[in-house]
Every structure is written in C-alpha cells, then in structure tokens.
PDB file of N, CA and C in Angstrom:
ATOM      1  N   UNK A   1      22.156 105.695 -44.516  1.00  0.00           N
ATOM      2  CA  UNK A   1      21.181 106.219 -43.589  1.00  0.00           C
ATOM      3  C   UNK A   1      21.128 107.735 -43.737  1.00  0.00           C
ATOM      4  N   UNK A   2      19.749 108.249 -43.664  1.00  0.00           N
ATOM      5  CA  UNK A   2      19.782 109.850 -44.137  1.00  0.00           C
ATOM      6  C   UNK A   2      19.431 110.291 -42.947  1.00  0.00           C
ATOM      7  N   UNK A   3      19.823 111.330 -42.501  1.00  0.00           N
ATOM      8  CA  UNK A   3      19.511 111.898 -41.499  1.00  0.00           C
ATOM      9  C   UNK A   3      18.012 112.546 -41.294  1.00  0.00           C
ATOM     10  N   UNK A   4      17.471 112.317 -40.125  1.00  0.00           N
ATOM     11  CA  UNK A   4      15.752 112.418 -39.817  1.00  0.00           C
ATOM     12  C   UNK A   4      15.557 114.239 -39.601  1.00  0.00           C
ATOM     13  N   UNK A   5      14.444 114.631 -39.854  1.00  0.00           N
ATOM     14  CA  UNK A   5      14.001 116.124 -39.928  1.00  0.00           C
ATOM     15  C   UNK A   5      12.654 116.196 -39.086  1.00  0.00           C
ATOM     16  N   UNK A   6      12.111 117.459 -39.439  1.00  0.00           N
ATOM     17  CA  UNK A   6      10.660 117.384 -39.224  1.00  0.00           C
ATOM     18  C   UNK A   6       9.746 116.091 -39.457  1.00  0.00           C
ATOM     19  N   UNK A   7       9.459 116.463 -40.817  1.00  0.00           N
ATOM     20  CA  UNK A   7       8.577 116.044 -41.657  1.00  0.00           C
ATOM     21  C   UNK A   7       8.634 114.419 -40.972  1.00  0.00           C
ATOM     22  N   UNK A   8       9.544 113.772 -40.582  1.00  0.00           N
ATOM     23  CA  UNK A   8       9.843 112.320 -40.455  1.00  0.00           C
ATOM     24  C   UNK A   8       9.751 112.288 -38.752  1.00  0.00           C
ATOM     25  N   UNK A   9       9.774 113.236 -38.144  1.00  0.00           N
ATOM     26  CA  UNK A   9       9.489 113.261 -36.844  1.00  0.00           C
ATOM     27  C   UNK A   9       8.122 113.641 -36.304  1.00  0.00           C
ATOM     28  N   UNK A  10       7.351 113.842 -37.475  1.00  0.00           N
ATOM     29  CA  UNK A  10       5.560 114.485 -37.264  1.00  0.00           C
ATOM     30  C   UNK A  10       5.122 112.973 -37.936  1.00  0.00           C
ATOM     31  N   UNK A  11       5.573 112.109 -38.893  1.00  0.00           N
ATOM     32  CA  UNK A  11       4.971 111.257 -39.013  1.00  0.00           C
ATOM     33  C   UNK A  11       5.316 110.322 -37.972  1.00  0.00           C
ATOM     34  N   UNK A  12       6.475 109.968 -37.221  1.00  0.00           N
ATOM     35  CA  UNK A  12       6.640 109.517 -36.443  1.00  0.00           C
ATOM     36  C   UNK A  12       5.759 109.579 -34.819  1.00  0.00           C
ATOM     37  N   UNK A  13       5.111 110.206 -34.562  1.00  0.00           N
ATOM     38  CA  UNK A  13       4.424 111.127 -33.486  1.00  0.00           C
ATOM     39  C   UNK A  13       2.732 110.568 -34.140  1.00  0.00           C
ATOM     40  N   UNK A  14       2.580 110.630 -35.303  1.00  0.00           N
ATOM     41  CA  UNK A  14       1.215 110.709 -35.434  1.00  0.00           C
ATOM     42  C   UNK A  14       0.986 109.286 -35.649  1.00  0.00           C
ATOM     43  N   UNK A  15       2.159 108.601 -36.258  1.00  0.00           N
ATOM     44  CA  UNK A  15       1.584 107.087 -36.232  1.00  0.00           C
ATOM     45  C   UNK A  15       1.452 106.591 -34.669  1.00  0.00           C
ATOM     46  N   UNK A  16       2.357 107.086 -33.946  1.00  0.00           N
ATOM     47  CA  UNK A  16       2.591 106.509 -32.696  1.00  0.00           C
ATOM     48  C   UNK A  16       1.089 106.657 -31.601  1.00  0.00           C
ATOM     49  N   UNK A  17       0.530 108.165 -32.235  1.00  0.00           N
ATOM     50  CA  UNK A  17      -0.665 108.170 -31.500  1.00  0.00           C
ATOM     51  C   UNK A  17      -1.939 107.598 -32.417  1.00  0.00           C
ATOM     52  N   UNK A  18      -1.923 107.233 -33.569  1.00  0.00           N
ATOM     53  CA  UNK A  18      -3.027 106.430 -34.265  1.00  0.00           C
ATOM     54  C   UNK A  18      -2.781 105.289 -33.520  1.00  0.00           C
ATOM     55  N   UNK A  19      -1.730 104.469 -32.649  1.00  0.00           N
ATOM     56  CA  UNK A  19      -1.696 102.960 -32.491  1.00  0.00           C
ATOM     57  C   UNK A  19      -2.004 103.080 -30.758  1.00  0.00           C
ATOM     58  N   UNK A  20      -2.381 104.269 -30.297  1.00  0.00           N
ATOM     59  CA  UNK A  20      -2.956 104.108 -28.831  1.00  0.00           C
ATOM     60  C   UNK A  20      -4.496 103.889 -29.035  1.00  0.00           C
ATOM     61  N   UNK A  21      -4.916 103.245 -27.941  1.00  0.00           N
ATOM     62  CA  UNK A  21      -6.530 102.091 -28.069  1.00  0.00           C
ATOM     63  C   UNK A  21      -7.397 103.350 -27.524  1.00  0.00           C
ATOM     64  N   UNK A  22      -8.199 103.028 -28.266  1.00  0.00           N
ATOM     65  CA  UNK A  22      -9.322 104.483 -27.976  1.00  0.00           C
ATOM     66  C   UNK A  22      -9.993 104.280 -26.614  1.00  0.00           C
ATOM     67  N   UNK A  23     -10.011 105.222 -26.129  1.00  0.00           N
ATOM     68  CA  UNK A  23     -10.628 105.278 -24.301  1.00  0.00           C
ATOM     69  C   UNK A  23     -11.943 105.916 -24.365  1.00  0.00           C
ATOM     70  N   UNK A  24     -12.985 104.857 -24.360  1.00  0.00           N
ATOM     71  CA  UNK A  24     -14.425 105.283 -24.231  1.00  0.00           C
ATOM     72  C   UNK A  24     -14.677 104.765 -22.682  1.00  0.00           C
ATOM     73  N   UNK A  25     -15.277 106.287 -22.119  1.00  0.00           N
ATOM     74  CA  UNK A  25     -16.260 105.653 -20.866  1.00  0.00           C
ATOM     75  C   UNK A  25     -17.185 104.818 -20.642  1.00  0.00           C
ATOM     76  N   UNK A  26     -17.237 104.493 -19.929  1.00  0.00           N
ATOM     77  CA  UNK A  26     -19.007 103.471 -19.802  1.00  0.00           C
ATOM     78  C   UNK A  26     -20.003 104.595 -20.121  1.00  0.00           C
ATOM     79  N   UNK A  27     -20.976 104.030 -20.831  1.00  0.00           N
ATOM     80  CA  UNK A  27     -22.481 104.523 -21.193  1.00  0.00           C
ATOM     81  C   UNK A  27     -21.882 105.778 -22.323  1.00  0.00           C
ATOM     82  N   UNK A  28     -20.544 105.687 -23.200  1.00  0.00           N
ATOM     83  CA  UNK A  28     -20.498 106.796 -23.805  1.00  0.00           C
ATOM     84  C   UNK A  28     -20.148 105.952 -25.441  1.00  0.00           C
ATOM     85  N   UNK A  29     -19.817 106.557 -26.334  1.00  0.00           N
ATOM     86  CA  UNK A  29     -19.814 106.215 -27.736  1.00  0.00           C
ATOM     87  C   UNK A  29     -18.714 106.840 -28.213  1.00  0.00           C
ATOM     88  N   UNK A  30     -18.711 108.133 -27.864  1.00  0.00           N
ATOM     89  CA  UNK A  30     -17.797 108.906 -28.663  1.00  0.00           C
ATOM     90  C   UNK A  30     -16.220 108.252 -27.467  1.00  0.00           C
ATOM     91  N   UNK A  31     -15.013 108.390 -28.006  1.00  0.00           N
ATOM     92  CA  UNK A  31     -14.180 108.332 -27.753  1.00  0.00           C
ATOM     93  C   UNK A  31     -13.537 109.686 -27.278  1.00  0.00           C
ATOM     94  N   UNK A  32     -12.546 109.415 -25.696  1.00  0.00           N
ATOM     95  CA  UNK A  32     -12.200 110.794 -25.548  1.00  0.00           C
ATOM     96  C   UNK A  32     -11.030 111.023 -25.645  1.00  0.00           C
ATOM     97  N   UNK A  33     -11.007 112.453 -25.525  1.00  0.00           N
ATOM     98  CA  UNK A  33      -9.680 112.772 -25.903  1.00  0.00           C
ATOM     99  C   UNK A  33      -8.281 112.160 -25.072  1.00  0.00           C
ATOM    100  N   UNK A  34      -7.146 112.217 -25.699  1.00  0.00           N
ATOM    101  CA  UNK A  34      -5.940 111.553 -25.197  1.00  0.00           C
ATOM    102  C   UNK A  34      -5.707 112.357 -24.388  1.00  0.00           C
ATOM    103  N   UNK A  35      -5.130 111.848 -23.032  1.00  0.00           N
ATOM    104  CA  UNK A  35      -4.541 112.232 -22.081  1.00  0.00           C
ATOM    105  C   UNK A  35      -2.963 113.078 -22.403  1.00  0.00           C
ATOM    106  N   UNK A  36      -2.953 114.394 -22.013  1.00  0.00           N
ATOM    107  CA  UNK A  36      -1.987 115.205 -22.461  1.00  0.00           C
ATOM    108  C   UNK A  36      -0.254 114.872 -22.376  1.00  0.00           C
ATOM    109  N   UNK A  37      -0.615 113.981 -20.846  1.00  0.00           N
ATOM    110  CA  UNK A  37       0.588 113.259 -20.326  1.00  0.00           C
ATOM    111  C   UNK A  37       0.869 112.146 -21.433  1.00  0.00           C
ATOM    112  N   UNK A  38       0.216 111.621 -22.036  1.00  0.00           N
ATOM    113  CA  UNK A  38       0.604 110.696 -23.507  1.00  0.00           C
ATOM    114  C   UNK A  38       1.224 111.124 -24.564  1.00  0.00           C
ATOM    115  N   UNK A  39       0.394 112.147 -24.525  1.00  0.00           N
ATOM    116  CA  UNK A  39       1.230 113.004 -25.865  1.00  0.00           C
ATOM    117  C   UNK A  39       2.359 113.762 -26.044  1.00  0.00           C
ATOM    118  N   UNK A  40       2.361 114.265 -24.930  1.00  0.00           N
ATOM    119  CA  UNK A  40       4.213 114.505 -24.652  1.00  0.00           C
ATOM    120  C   UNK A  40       4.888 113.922 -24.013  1.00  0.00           C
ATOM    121  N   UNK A  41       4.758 112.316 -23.701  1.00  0.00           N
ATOM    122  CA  UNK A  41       5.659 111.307 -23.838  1.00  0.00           C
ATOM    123  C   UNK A  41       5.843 110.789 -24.905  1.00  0.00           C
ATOM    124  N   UNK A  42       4.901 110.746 -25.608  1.00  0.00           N
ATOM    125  CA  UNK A  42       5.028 110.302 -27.065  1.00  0.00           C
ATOM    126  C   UNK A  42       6.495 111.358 -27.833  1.00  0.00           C
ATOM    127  N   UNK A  43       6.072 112.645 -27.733  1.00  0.00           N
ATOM    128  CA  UNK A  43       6.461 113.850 -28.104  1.00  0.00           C
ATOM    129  C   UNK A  43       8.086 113.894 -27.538  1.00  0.00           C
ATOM    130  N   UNK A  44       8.429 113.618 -26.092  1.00  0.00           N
ATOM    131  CA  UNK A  44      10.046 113.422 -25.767  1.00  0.00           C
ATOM    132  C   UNK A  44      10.384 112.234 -26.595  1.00  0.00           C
ATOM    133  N   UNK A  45       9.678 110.952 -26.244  1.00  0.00           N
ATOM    134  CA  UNK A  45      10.721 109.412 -26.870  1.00  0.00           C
ATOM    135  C   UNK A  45      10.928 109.908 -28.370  1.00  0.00           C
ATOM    136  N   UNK A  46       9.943 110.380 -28.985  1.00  0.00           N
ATOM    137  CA  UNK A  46      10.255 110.141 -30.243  1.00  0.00           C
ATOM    138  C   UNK A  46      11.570 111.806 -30.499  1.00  0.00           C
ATOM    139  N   UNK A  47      11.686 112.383 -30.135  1.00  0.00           N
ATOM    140  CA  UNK A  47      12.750 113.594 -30.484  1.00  0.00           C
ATOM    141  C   UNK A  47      13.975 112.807 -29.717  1.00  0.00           C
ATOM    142  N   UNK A  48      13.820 112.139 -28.512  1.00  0.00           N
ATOM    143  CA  UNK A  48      15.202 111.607 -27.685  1.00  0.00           C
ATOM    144  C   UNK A  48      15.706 110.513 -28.915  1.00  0.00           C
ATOM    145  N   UNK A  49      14.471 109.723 -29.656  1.00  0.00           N
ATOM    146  CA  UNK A  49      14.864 108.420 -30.878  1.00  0.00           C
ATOM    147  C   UNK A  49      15.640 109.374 -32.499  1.00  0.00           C
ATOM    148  N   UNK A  50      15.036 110.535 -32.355  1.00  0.00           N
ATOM    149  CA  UNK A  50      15.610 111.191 -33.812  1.00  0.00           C
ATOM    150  C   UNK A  50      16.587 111.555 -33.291  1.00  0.00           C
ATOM    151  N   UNK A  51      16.917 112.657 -31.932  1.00  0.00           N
ATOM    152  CA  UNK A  51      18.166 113.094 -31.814  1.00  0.00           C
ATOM    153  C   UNK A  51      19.651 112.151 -31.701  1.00  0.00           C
ATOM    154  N   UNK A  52      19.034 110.926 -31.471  1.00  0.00           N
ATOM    155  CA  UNK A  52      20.373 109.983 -31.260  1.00  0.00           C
ATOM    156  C   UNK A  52      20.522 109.123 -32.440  1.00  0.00           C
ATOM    157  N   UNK A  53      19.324 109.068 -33.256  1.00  0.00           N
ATOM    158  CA  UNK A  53      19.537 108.923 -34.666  1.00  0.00           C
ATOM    159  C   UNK A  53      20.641 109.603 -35.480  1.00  0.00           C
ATOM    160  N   UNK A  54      20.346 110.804 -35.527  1.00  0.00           N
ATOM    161  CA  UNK A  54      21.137 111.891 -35.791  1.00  0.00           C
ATOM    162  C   UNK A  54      22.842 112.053 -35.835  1.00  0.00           C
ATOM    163  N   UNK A  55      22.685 111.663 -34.374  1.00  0.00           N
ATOM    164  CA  UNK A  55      24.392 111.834 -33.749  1.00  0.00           C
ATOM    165  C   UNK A  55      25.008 110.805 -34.098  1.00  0.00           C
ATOM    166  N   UNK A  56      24.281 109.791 -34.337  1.00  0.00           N
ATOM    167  CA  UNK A  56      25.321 107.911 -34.453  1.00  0.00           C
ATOM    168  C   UNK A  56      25.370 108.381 -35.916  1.00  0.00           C
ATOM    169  N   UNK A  57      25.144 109.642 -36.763  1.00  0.00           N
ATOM    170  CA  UNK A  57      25.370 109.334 -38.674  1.00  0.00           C
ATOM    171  C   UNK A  57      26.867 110.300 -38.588  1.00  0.00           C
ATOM    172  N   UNK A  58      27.780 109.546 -39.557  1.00  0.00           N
ATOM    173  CA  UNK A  58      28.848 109.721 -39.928  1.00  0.00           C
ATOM    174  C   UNK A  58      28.933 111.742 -40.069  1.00  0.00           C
ATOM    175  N   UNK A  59      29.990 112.334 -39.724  1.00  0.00           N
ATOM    176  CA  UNK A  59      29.692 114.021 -39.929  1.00  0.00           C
ATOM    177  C   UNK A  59      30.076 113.480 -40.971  1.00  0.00           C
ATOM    178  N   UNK A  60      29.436 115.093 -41.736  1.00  0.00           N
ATOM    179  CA  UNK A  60      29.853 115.472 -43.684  1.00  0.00           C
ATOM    180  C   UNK A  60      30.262 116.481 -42.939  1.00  0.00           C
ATOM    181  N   UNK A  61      31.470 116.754 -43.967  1.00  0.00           N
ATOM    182  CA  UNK A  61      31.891 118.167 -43.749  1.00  0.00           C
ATOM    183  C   UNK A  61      31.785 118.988 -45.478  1.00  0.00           C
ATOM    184  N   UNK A  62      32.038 120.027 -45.296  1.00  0.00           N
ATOM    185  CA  UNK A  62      32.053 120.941 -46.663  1.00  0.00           C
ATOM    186  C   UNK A  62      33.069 121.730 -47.287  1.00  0.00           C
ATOM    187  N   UNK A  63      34.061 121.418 -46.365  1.00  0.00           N
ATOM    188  CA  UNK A  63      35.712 122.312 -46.306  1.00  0.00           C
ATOM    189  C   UNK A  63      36.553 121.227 -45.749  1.00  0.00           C
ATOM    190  N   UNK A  64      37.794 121.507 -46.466  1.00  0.00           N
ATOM    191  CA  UNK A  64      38.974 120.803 -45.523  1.00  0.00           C
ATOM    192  C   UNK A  64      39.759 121.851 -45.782  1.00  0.00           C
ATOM    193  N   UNK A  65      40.463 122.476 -44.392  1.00  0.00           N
ATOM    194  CA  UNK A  65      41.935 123.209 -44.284  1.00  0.00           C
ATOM    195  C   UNK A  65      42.536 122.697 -43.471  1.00  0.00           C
ATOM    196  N   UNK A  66      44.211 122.527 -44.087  1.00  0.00           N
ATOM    197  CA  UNK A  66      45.054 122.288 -43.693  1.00  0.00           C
ATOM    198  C   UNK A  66      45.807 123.564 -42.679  1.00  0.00           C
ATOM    199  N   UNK A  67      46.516 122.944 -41.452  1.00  0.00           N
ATOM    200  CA  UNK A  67      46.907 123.763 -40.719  1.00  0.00           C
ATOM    201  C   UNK A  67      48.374 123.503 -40.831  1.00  0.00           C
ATOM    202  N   UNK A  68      49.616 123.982 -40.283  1.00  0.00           N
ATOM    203  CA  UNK A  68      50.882 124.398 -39.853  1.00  0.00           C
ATOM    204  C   UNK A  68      50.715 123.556 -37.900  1.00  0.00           C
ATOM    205  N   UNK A  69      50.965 122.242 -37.729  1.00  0.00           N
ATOM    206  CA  UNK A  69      51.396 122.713 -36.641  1.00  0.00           C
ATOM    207  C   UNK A  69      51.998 123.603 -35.539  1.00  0.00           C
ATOM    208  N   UNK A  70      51.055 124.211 -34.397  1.00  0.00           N
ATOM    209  CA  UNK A  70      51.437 125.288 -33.787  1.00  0.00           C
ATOM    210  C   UNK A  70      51.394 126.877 -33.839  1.00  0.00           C
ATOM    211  N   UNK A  71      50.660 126.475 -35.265  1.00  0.00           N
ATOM    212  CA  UNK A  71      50.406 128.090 -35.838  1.00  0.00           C
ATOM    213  C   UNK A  71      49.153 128.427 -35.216  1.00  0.00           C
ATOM    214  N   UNK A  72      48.288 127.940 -34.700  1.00  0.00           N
ATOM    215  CA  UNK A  72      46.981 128.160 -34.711  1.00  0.00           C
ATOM    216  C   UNK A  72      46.149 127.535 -33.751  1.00  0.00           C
ATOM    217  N   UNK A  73      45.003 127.853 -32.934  1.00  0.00           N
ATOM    218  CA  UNK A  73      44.684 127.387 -31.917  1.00  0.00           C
ATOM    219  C   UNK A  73      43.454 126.162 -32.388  1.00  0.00           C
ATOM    220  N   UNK A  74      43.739 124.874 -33.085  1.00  0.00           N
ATOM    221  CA  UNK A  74      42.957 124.187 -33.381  1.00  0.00           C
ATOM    222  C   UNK A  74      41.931 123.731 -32.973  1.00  0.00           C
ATOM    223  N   UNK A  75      41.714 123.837 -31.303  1.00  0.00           N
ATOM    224  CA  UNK A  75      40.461 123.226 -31.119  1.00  0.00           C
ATOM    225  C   UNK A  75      39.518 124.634 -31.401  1.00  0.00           C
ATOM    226  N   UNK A  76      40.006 125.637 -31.068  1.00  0.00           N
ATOM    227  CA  UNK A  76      39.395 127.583 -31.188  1.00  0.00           C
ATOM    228  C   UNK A  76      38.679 127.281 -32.698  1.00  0.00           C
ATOM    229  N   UNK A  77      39.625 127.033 -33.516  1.00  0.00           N
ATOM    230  CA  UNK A  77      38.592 126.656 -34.644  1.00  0.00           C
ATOM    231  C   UNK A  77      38.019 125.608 -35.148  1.00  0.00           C
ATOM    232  N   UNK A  78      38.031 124.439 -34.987  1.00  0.00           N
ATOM    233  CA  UNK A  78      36.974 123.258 -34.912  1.00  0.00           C
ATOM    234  C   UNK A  78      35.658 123.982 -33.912  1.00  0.00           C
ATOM    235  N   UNK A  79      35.861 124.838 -33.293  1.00  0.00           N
ATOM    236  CA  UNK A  79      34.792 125.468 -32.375  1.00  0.00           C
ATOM    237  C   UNK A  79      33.977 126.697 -33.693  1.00  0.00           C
ATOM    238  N   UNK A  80      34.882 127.033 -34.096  1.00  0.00           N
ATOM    239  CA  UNK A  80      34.372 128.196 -34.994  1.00  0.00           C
ATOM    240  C   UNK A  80      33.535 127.878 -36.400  1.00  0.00           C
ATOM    241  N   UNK A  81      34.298 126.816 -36.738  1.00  0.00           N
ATOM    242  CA  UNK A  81      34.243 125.822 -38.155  1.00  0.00           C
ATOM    243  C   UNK A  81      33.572 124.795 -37.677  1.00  0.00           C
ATOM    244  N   UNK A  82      32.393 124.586 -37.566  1.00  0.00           N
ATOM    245  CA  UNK A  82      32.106 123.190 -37.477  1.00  0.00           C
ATOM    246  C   UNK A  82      32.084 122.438 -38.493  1.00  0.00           C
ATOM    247  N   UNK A  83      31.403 122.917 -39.636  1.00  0.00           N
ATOM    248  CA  UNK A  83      31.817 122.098 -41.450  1.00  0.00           C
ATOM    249  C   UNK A  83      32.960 121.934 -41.636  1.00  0.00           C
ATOM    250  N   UNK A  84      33.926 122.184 -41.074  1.00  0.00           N
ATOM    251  CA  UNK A  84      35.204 122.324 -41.951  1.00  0.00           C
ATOM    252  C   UNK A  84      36.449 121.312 -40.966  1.00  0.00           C
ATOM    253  N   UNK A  85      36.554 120.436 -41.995  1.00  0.00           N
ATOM    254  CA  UNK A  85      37.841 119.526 -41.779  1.00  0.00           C
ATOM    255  C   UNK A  85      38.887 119.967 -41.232  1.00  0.00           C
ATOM    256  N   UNK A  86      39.502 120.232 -39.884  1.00  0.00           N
ATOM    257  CA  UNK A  86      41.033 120.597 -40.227  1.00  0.00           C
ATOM    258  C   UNK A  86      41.663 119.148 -39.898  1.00  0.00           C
ATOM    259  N   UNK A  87      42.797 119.092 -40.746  1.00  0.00           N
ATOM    260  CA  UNK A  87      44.047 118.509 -40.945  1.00  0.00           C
ATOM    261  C   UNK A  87      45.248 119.286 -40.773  1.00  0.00           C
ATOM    262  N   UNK A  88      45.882 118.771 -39.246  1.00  0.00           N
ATOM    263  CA  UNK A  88      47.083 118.993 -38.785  1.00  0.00           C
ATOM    264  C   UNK A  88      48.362 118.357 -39.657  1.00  0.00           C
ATOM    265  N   UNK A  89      49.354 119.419 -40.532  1.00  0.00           N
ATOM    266  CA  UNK A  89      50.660 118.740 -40.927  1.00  0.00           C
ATOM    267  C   UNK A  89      51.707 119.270 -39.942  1.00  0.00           C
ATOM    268  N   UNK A  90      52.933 118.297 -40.003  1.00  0.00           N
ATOM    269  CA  UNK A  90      53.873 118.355 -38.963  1.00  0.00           C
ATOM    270  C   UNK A  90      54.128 120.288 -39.642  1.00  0.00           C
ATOM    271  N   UNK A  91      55.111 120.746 -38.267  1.00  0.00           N
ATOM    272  CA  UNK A  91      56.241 122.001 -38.677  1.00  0.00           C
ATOM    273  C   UNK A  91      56.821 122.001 -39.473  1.00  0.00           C
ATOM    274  N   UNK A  92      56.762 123.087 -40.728  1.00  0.00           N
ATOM    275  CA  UNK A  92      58.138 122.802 -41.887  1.00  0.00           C
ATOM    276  C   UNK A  92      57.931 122.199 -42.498  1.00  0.00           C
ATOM    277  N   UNK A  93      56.780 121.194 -42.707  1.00  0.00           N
ATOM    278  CA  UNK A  93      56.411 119.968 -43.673  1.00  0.00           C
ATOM    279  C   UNK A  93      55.779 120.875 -44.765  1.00  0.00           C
ATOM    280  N   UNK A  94      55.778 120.266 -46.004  1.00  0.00           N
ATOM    281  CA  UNK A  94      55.322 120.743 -47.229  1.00  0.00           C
ATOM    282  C   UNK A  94      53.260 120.210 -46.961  1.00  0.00           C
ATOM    283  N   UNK A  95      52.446 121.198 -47.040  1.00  0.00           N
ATOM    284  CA  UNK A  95      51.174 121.148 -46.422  1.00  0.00           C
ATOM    285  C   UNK A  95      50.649 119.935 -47.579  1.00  0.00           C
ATOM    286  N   UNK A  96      49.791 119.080 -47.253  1.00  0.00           N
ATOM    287  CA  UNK A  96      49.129 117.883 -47.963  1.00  0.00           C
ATOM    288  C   UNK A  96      48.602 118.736 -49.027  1.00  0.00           C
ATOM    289  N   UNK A  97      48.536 117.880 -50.365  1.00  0.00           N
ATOM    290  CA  UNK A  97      47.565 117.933 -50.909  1.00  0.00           C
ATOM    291  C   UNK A  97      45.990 116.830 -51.425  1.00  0.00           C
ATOM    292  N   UNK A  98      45.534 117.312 -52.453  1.00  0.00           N
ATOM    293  CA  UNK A  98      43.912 116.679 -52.851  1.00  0.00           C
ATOM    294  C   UNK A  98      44.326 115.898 -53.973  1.00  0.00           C
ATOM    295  N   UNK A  99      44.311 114.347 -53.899  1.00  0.00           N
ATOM    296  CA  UNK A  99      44.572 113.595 -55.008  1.00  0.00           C
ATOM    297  C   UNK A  99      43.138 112.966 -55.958  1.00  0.00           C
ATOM    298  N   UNK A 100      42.781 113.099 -56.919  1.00  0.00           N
ATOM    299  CA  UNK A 100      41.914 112.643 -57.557  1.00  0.00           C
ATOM    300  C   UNK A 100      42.444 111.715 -57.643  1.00  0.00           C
ATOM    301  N   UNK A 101      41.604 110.339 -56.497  1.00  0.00           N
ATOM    302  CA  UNK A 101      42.056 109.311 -56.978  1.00  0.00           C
ATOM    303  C   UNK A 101      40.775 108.500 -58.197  1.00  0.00           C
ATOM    304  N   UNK A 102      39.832 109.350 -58.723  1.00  0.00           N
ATOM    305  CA  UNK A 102      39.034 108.294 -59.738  1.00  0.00           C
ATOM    306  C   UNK A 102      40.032 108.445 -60.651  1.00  0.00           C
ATOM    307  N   UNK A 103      40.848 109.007 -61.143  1.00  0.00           N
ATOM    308  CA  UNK A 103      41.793 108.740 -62.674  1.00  0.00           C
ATOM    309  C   UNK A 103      42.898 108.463 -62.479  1.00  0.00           C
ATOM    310  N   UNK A 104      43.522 108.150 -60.870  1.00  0.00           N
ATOM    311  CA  UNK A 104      44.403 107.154 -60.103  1.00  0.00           C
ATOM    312  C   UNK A 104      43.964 106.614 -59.542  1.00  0.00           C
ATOM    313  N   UNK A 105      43.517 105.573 -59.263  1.00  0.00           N
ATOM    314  CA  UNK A 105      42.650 104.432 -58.135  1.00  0.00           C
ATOM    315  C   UNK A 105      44.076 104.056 -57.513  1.00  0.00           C
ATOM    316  N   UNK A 106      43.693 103.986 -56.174  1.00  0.00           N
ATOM    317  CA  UNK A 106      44.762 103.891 -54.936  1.00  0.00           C
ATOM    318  C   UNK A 106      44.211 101.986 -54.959  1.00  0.00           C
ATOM    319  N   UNK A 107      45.358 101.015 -55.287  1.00  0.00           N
ATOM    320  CA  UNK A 107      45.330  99.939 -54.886  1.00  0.00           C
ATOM    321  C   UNK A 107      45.460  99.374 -53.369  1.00  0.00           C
ATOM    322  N   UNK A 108      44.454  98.426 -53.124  1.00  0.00           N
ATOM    323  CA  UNK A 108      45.027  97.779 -51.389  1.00  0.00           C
ATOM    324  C   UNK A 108      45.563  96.857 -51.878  1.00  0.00           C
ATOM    325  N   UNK A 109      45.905  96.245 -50.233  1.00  0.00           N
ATOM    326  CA  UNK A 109      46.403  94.528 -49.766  1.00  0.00           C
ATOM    327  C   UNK A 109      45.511  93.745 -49.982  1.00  0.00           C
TER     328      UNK A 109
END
C-alpha cells in the first residue's frame, strides 16, 4: 500500500462530486450549481479517509542509531528524529551491529 498525496486526494474529491445527481429546478434546463455545504463535506470525508489511510501504513524510517542505555534522553529524541530508528542496547553492552543477511540468509522454525 503506497501512501495517498494530493494528486490522489483531488481525484478522489472530483470523482466524488461527478457521482452527485444534478439539481435542476422546475421550468429550468441548465443545472445548478452544487450546494457549498456538499462540497466541503465532500472535502472533510475525503482528507479524514486519506489522513487515516496514511497513519494505518507501516513508518519507513531513513536512519537507525543505536543508543547506550541511560546516556540520553530517548523519547527528547524520537521527538527530534522522527526518521530515525533508535535502538536501545543494555549499559556496558557491546552496541548492535548491521548484518547483511542477503549473503547470510537467517534460517526459521
């Protein structure tokens, strides 16, 4: 699932108002214009449907740093870093490293 943008939220909006039934008065031909209150209901559901689209997709991140338990105020930077992975290792522990596993494939159960 790719995450939704503009471009997919203007087509979303314009199909939604091509499928409302055209409102002609009596004794008239031309069709009138949509009621404004339609169009920015149209205009909230569909941003309330992308924004929660959005939030249910897995984060990517673009960084991973490893921290030192206790060294550092971790949530202060998950606040600062939003791209960036941290991974807590215990005190004194030798810090993780990055295994390429395509030229080791990690076997399961």
């Amino acid at each position: 699932m790719d995450k939704l943008d503009l471009k997919d939220y203007l087509i979303m909006v314009l199909d939604a108002i091509a499928e409302l039934p055209p409102v002609i008065q009596e004794g008239s031909t031309i069709p009138d214009l949509i009621p404004k209150k339609v169009v920015l209901d149209i205009l909230k559901d569909k941003k309330i449907f992308i924004d929660g689209h959005n939030e249910s997709l897995p984060k990517t991140y673009t960084k991973i740093m490893y921290v030192e338990d206790g060294s550092v105020d971790v949530a202060e930077l998950e606040s600062e870093l939003p791209d960036t992975k941290i991974i807590v290792y215990r005190q004194g522990a030798c810090p993780p490293e990055l295994k390429d596993i395509q030229s080791n494939p990690i076997k399961g159960y």
